[in-house]
Protein backbone atom coordinates (compact mmCIF):
# COMPACT_ATOMS: atom_id res chain seq x y z
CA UNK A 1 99.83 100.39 77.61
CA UNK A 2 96.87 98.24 78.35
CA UNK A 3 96.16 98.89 82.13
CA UNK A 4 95.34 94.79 82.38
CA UNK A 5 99.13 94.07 81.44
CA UNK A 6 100.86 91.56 83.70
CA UNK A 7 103.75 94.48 83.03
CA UNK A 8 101.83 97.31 84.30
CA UNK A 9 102.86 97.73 87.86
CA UNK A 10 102.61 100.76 89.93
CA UNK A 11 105.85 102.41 88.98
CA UNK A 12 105.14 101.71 85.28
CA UNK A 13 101.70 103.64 86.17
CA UNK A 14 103.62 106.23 87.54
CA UNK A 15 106.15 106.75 84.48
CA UNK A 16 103.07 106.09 81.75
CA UNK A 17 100.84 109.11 83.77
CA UNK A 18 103.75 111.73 84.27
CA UNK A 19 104.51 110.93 80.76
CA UNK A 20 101.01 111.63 79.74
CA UNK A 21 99.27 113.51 82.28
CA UNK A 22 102.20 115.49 83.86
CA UNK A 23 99.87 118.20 85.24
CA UNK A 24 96.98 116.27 86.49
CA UNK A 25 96.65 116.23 89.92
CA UNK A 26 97.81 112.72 91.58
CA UNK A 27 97.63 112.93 95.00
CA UNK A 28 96.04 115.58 97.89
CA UNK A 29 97.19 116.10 101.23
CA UNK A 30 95.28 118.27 103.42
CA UNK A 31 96.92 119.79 106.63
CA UNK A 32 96.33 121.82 109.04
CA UNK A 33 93.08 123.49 106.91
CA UNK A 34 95.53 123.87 103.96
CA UNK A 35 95.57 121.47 101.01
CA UNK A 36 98.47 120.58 98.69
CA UNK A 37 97.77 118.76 95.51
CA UNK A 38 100.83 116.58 94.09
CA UNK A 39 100.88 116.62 89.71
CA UNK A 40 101.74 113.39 88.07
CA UNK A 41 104.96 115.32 87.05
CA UNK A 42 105.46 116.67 91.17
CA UNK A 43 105.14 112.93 91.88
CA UNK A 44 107.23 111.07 89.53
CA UNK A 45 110.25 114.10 90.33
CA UNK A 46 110.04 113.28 94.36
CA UNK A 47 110.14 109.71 93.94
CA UNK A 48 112.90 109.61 91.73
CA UNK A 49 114.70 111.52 93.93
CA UNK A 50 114.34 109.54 97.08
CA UNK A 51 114.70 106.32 95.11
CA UNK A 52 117.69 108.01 94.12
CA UNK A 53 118.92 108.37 97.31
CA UNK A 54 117.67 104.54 98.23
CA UNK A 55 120.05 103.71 95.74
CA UNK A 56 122.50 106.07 96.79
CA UNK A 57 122.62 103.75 100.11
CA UNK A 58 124.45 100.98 98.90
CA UNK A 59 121.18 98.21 100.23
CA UNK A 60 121.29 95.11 98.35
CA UNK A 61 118.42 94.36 96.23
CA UNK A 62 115.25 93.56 97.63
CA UNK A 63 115.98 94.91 100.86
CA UNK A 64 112.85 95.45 103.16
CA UNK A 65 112.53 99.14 103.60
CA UNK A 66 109.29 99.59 106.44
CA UNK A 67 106.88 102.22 106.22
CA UNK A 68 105.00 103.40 109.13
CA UNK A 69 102.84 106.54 108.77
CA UNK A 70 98.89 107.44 108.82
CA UNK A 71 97.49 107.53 105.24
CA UNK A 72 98.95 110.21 103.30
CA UNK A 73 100.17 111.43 99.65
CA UNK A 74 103.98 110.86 101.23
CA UNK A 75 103.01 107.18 102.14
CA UNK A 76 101.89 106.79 98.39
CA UNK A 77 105.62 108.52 97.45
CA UNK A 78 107.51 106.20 99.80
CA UNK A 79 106.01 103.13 98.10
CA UNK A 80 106.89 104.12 95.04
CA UNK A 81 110.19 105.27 95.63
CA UNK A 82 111.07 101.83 97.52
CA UNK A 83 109.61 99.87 94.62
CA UNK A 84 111.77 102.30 91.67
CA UNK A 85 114.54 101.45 93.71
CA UNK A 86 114.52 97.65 93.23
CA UNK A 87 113.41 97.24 97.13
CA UNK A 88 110.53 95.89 99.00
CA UNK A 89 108.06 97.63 101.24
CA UNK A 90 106.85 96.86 104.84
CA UNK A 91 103.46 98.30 105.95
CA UNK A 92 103.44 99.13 109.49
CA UNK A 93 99.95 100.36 111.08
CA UNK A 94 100.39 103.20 112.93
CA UNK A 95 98.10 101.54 115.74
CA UNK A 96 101.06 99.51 116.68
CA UNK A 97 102.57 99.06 119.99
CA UNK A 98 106.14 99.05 120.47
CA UNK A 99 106.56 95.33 121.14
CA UNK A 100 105.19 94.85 117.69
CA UNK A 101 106.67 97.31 116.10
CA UNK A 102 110.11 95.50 117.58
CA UNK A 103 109.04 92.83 116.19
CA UNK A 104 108.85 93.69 112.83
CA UNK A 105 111.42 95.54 112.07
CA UNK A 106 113.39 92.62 113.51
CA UNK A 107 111.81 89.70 111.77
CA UNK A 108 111.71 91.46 108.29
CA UNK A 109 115.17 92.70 108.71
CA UNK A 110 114.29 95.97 107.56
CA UNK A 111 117.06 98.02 106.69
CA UNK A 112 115.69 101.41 107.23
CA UNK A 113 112.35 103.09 107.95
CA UNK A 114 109.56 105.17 106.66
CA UNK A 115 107.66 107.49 109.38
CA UNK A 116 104.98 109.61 109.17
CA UNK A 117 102.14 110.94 110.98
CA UNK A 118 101.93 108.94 114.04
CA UNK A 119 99.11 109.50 117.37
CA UNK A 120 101.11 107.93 120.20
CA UNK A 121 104.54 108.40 119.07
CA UNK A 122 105.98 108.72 122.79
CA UNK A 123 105.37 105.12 123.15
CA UNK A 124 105.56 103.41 120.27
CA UNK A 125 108.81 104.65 119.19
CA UNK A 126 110.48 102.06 122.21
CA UNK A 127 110.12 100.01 119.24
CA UNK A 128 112.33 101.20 116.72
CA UNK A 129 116.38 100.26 117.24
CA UNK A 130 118.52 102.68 117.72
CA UNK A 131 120.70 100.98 115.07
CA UNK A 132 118.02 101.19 112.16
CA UNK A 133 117.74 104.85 109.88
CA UNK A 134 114.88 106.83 109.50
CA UNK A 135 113.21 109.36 106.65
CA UNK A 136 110.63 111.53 108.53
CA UNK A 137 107.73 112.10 106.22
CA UNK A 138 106.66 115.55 106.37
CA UNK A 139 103.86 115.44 109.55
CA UNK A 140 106.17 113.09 111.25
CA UNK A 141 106.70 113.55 115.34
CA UNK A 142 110.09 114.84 116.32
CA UNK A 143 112.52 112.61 118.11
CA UNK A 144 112.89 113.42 121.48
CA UNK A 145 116.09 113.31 122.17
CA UNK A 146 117.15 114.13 118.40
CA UNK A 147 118.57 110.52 116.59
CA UNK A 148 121.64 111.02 114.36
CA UNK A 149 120.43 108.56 111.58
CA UNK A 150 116.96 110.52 111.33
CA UNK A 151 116.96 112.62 108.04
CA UNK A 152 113.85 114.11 106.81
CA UNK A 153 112.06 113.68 103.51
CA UNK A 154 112.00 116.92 102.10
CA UNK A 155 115.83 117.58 102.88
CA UNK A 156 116.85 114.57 100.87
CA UNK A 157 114.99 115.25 97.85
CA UNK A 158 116.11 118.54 97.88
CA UNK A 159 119.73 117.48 97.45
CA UNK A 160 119.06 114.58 95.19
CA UNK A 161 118.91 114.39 91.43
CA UNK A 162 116.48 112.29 90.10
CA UNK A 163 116.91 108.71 89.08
């Protein structure tokens, strides 16, 4: 596939290079002094699973999904995963206040939310509804008290088949 194609688009990417590189390394994520390198083929298998379980939701099509999280190789997955699922994504700096963050989850209707690594969690997290989901990234802060419609990442897509 010619990489200038008007039909190459990230998940195409993703589906040409696990088809053809499956056990290249993709993506790294260092933490905590350790480092854990994603394959094309470790890739493609987690975000078919959570787009999987996006699907699995019952959101209409095109739904705006946010995704707030310091850079990282699950931010990458998340994208990926809302756009195999026939979704939308909205970035949300982790910089944000809560009044902002209010704000737009609000005005882009998002229907459920992306978190990750986050510095001043305590704060900002005023900003998220009570009403709207949540799929912790791994490195995301704990909610304090515990929310019933928080699920994390690497529970889901180890009960999920993949799309």
């Amino acid at each position: 596939m010619n990489l200038l194609s008007p039909n190459w688009t990230p998940v195409t990417a993703l589906y040409h290079w696990e088809k053809t590189r499956p056990d290249e390394v993709f993506l790294t994520q260092p933490k905590g002094g350790q480092v854990t390198d994603y394959t094309w083929a470790q890739t493609g298998d987690q975000v078919r699973r959570m787009a999987q379980h996006l699907a699995s939701l019952g959101l209409e099509p095109g739904s705006r999904i946010a995704i707030m999280s310091k850079n990282c190789a699950h931010w990458i997955m998340a994208e990926l995963a809302i756009l195999m699922a026939g979704h939308v994504s909205v970035p949300v700096y982790p910089s944000v206040n809560a009044e902002t963050l209010r704000y737009i989850l609000d005005h882009s209707e998002s229907a459920l939310m992306f978190l990750g690594g986050m510095e001043d969690w305590a704060e900002t997290s005023a900003g998220v509804p009570d009403r709207l989901p949540i799929i912790t990234l791994p490195g995301a802060p704990a909610f304090d008290p515990p929310r019933e419609n928080v699920l994390p990442w690497d529970d889901l897509i180890a009960v999920t088949p993949p799309m």
